[in-house]
N, C-alpha and C. Protein backbone atom coordinates (compact mmCIF):
# COMPACT_ATOMS: atom_id res chain seq x y z
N UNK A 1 -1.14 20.68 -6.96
CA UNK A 1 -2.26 19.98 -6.36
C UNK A 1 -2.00 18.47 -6.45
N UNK A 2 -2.31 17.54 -5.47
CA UNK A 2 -1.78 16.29 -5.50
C UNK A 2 -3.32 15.74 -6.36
N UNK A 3 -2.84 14.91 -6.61
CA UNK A 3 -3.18 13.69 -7.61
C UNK A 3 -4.57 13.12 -6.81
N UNK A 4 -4.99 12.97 -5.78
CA UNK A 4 -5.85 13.06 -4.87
C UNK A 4 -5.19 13.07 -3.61
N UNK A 5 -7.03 14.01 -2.94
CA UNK A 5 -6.78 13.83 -1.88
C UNK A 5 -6.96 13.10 -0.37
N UNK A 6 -7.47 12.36 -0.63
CA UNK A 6 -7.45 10.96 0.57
C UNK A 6 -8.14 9.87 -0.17
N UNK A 7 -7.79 8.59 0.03
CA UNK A 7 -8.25 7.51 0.08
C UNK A 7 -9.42 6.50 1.15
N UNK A 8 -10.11 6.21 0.89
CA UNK A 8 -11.22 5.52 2.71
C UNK A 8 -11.44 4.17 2.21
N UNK A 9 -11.68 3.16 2.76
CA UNK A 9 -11.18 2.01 2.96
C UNK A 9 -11.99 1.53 4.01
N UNK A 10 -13.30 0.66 3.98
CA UNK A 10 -14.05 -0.16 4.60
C UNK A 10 -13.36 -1.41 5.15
N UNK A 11 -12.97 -2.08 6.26
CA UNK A 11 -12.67 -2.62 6.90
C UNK A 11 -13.50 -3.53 8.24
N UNK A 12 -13.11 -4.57 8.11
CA UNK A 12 -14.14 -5.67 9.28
C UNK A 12 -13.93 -5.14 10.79
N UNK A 13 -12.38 -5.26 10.61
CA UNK A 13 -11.99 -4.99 12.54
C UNK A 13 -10.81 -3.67 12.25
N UNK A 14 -11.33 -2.69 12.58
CA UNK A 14 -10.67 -1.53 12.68
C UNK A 14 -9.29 -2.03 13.27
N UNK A 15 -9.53 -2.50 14.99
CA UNK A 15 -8.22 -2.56 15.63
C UNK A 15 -7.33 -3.73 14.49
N UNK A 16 -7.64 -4.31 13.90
CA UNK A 16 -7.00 -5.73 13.07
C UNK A 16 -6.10 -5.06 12.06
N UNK A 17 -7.01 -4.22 11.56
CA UNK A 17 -6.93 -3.32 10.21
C UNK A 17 -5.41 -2.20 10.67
N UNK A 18 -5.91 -1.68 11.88
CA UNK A 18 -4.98 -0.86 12.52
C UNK A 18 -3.27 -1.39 12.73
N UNK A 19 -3.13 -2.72 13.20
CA UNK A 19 -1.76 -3.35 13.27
C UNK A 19 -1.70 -3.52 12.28
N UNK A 20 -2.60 -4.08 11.04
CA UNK A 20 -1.52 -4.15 9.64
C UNK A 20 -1.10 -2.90 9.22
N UNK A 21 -1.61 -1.56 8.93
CA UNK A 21 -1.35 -1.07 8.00
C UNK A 21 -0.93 0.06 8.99
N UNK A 22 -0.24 -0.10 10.02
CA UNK A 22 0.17 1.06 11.03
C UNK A 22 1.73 1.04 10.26
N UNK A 23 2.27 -0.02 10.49
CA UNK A 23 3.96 -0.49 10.25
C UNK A 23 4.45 -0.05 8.96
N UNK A 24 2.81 -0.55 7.94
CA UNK A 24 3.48 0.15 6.49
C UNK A 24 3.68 1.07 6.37
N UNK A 25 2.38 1.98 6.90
CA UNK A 25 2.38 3.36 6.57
C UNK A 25 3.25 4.06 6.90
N UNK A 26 3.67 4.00 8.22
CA UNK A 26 4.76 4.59 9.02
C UNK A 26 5.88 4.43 8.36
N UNK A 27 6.23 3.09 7.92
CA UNK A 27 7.82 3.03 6.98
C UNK A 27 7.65 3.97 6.16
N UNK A 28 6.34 4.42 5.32
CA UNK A 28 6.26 5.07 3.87
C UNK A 28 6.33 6.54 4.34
N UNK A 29 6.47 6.32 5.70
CA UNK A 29 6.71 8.27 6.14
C UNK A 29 5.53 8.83 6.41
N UNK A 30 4.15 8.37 6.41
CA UNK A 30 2.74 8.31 7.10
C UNK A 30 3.20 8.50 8.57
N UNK A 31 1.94 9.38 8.98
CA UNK A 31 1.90 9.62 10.63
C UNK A 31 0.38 9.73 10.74
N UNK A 32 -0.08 9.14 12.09
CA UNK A 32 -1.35 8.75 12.67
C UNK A 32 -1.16 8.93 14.00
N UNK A 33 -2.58 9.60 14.81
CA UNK A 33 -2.01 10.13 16.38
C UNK A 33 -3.13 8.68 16.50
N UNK A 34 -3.66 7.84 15.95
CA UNK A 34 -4.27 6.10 16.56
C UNK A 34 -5.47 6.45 17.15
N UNK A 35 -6.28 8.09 16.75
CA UNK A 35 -7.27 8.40 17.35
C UNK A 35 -8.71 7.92 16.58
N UNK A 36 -9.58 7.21 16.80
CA UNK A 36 -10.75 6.67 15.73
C UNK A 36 -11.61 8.08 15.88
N UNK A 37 -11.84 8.84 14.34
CA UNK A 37 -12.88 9.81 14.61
C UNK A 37 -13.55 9.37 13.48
N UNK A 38 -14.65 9.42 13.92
CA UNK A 38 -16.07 9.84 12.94
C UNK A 38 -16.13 7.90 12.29
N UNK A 39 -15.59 6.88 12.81
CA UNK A 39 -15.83 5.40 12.72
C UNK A 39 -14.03 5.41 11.89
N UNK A 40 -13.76 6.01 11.87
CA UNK A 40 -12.21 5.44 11.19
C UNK A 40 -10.82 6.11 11.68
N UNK A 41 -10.09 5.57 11.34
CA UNK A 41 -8.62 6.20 11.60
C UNK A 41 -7.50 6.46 10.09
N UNK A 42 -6.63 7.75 10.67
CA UNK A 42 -6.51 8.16 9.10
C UNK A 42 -4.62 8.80 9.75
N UNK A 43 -4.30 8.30 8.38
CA UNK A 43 -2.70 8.48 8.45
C UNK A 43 -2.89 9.98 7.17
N UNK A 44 -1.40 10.29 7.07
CA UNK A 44 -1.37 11.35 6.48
C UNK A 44 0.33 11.31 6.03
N UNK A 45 0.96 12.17 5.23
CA UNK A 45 1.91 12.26 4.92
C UNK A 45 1.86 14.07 4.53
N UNK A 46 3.06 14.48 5.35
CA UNK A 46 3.18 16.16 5.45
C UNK A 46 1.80 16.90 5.11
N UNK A 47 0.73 16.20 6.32
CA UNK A 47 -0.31 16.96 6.52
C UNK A 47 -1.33 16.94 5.10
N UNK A 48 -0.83 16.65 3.90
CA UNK A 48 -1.84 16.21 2.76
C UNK A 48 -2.73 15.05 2.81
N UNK A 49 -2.03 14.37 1.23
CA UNK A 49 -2.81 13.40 1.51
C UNK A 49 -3.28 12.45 2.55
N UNK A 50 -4.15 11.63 2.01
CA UNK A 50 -4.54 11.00 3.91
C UNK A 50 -5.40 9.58 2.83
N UNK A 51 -5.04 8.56 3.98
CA UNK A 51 -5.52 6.90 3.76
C UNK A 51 -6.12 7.17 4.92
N UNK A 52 -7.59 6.66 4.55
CA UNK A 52 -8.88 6.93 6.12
C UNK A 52 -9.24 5.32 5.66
N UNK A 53 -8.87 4.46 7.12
CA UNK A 53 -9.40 3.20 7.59
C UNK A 53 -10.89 3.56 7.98
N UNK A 54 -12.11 2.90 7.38
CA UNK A 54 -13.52 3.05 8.29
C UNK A 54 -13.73 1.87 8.72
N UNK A 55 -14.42 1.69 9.85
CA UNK A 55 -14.82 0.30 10.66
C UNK A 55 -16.07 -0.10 9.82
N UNK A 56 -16.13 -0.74 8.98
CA UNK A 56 -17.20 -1.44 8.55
C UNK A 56 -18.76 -1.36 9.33
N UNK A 57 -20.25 -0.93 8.70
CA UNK A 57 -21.15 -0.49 9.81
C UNK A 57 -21.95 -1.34 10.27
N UNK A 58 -21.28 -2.56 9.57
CA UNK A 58 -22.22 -4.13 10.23
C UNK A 58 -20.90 -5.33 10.41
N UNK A 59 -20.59 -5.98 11.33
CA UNK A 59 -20.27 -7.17 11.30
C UNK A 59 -20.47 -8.02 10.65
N UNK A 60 -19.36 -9.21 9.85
CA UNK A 60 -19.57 -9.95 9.04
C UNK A 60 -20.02 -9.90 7.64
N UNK A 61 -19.17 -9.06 7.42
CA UNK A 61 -19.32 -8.88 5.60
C UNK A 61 -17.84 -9.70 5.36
N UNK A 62 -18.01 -10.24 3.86
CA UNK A 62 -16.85 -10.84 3.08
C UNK A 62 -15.93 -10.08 2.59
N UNK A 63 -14.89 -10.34 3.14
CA UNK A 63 -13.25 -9.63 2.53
C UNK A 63 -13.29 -9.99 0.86
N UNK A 64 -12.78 -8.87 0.72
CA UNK A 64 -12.57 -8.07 -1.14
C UNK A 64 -11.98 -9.68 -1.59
N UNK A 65 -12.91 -10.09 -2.62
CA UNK A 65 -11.75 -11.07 -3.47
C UNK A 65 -11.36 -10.36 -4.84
N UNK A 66 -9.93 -10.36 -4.84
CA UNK A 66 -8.88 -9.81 -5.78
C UNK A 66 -9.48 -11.08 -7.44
N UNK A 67 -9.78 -10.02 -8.11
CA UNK A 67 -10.35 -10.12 -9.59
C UNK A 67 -12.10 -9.65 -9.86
N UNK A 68 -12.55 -9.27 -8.46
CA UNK A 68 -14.31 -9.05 -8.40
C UNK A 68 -13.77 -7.79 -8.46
N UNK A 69 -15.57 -7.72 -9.07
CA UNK A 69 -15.45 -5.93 -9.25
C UNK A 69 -14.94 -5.06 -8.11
N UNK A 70 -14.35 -3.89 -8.84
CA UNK A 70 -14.21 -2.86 -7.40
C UNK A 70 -12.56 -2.87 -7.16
N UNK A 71 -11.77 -2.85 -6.29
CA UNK A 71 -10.73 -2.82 -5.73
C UNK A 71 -10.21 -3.27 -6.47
N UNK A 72 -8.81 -3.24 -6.99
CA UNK A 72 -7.66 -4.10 -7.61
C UNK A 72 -6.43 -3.50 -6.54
N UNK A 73 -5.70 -3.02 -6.99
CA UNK A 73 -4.35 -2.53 -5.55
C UNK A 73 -3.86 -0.99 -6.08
N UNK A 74 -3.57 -0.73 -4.82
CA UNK A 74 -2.45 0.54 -4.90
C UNK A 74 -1.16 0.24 -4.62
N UNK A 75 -0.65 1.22 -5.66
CA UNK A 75 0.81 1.25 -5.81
C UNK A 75 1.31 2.01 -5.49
N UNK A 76 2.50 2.04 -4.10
CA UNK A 76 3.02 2.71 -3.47
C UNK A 76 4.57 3.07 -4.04
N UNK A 77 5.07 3.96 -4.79
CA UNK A 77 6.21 3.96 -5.59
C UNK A 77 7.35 4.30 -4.48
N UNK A 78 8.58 3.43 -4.35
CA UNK A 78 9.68 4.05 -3.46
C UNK A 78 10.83 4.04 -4.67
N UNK A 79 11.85 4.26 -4.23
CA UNK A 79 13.45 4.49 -4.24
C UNK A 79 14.33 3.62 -4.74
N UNK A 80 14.30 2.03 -4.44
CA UNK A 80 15.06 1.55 -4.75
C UNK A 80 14.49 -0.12 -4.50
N UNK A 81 15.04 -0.65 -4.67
CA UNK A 81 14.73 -2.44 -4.99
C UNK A 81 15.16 -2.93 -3.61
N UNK A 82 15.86 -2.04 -2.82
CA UNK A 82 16.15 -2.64 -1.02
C UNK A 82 14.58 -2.24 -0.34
N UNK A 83 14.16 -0.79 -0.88
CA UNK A 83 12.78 -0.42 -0.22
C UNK A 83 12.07 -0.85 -0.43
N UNK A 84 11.39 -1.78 -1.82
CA UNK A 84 10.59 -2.66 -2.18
C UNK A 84 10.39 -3.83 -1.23
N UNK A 85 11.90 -4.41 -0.78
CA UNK A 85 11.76 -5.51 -0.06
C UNK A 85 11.81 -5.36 1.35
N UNK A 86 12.01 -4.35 1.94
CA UNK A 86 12.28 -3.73 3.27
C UNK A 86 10.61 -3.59 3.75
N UNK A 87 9.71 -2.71 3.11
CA UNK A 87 8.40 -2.58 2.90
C UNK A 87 8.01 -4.30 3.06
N UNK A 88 8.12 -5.02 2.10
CA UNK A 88 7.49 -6.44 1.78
C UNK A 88 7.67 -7.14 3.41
N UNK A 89 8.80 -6.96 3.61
CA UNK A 89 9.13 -7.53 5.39
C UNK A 89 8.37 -7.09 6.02
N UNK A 90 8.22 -5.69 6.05
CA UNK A 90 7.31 -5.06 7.29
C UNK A 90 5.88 -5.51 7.00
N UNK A 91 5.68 -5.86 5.80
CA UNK A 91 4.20 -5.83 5.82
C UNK A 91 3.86 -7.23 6.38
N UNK A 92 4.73 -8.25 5.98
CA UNK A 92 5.01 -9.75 6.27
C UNK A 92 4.73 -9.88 7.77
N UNK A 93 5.46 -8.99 8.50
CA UNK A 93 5.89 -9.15 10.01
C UNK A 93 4.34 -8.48 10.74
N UNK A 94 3.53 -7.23 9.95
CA UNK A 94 1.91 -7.04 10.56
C UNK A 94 0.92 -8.00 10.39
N UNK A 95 1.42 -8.73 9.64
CA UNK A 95 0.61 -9.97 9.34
C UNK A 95 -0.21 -9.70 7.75
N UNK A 96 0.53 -9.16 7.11
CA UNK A 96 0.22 -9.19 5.65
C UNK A 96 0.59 -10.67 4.87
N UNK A 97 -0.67 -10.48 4.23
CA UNK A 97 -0.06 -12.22 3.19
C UNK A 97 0.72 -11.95 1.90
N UNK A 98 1.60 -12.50 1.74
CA UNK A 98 3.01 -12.19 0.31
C UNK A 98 1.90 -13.06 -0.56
N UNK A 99 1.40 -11.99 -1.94
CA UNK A 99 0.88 -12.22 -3.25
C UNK A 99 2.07 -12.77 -3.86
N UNK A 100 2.84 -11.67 -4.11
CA UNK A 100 4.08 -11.90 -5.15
C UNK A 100 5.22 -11.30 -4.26
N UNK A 101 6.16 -12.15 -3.97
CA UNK A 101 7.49 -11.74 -3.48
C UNK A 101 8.36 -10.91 -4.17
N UNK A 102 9.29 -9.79 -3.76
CA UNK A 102 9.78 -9.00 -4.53
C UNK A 102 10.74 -9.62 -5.72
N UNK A 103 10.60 -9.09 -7.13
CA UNK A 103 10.58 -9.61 -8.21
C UNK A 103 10.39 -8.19 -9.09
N UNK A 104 11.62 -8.70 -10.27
CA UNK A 104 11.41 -7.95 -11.63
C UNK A 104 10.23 -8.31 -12.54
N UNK A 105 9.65 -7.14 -12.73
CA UNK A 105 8.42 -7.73 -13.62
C UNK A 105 8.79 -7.07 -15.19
N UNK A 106 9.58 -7.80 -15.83
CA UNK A 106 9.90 -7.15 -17.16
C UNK A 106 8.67 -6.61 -18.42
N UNK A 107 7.67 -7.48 -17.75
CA UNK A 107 6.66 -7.18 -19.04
C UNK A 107 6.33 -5.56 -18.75
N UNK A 108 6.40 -4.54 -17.40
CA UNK A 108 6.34 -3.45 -17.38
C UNK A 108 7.26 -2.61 -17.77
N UNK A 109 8.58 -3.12 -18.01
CA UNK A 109 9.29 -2.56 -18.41
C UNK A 109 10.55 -3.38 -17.52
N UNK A 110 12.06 -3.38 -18.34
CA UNK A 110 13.33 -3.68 -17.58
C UNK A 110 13.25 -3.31 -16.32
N UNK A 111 13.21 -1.88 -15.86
CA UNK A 111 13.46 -1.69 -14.58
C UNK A 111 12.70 -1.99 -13.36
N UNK A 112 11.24 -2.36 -13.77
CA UNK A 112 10.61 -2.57 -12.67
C UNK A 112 10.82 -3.66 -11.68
N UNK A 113 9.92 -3.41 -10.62
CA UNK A 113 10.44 -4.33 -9.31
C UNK A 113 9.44 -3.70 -8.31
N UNK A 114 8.32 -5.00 -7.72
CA UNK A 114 8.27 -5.05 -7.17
C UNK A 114 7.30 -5.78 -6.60
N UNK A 115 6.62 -5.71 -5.38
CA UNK A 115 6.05 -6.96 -4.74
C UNK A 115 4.73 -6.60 -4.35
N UNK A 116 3.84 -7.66 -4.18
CA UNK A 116 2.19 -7.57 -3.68
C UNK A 116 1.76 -8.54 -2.44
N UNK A 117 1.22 -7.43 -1.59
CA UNK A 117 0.71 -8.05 -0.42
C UNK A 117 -0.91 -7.79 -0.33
N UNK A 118 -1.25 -8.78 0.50
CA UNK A 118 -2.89 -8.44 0.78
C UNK A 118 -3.16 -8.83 2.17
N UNK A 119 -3.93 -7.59 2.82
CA UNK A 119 -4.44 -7.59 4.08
C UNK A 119 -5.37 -8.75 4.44
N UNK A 120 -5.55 -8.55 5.89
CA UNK A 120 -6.99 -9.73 6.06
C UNK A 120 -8.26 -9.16 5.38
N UNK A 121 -8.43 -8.06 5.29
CA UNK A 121 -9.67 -7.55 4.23
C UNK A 121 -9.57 -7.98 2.59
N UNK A 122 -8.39 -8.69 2.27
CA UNK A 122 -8.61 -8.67 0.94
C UNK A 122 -8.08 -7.41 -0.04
N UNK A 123 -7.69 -6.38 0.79
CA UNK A 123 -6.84 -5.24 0.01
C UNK A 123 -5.67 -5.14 0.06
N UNK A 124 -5.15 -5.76 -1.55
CA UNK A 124 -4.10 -5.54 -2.36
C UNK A 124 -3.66 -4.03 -2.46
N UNK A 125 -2.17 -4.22 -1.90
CA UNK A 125 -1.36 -2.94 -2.62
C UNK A 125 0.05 -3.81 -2.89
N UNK A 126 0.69 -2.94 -3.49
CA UNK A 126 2.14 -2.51 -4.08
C UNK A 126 3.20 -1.90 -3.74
N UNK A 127 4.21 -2.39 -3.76
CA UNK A 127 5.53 -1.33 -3.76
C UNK A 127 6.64 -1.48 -4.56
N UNK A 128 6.69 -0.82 -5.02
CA UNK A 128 7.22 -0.87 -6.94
C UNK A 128 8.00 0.36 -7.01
N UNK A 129 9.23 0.20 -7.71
CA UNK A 129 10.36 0.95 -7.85
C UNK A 129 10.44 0.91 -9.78
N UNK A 130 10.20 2.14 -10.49
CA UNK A 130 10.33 1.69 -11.63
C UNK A 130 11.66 2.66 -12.19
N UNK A 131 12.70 3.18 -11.71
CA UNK A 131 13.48 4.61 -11.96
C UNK A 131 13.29 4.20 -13.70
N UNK A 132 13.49 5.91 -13.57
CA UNK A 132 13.50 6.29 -15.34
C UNK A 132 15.15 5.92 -15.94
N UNK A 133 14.74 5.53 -17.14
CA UNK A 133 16.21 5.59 -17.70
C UNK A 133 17.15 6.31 -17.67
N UNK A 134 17.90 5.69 -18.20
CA UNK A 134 19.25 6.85 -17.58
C UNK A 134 19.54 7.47 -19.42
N UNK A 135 20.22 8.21 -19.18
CA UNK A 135 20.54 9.02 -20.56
C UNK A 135 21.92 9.05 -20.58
N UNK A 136 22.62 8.12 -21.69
CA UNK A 136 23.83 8.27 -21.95
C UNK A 136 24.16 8.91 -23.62
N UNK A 137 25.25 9.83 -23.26
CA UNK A 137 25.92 11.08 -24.56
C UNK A 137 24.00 11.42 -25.19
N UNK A 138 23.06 11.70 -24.19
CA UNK A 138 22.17 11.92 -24.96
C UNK A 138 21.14 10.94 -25.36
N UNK A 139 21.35 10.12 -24.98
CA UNK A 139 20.40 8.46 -25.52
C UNK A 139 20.05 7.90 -24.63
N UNK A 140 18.59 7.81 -24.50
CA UNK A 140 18.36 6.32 -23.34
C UNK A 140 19.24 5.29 -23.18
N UNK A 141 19.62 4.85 -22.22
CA UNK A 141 20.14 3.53 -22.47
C UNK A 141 19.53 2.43 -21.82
């Protein structure tokens, strides 16, 4: 059973919302047929989980500020320290704003890596590569 099962996500301008987070999702192997049902649009990955965009039900509310209650970011885990920054481009190029450029963050540990973007709504995510240690004659190394 996955870890959950969909995420929903209040948003100002659906179509706005829609070019940023079409490019990411899609790199992350997400598929969306771009159809708005029931006020939102919703990606999926092998038919499970699912990220549901909703159109906000009034105009002119204030985008999430990062440290207020509520939202902090999701962390999207990939493969390797090229996908961290490959991701960071695409998000750059929908018009995502670079928090933190891709970067080792040692205080999580040696291996980590990776970078933070935030939409025009104010929602922070992640893409962070942390591989597990490797085991040599038996021993972390």
């Amino acid at each position: 059973m996955p870890l959950f099962d969909h995420l929903g996500l209040t948003v100002e301008s659906l179509d706005r919302a829609f070019a940023q987070w079409d490019p990411v999702l899609r790199a992350l192997g997400c598929e969306s047929n771009g159809v708005e049902m029931e006020g939102g649009l919703a990606w999926s990955r092998d038919g499970e989980t699912e990220l549901i965009l909703y159109r906000a039900p009034e105009p002119g509310g204030e985008p999430h500020r990062y440290g207020t209650i509520g939202w902090q970011h999701l962390a999207f885990a990939v493969d390797s320290r090229a996908e961290v920054e490959r991701l960071h481009g695409i998000a750059l190029d929908a018009g995502w704003t670079s928090v933190r450029d891709p970067k080792p963050f040692p205080r999580f540990s040696e291996r980590y890596y990776a970078s933070f973007v935030e939409d025009d709504n104010g929602i922070r995510i992640e893409f962070m590569v942390n591989p597990p240690r490797r085991a040599v004659g038996g021993v972390e190394a």
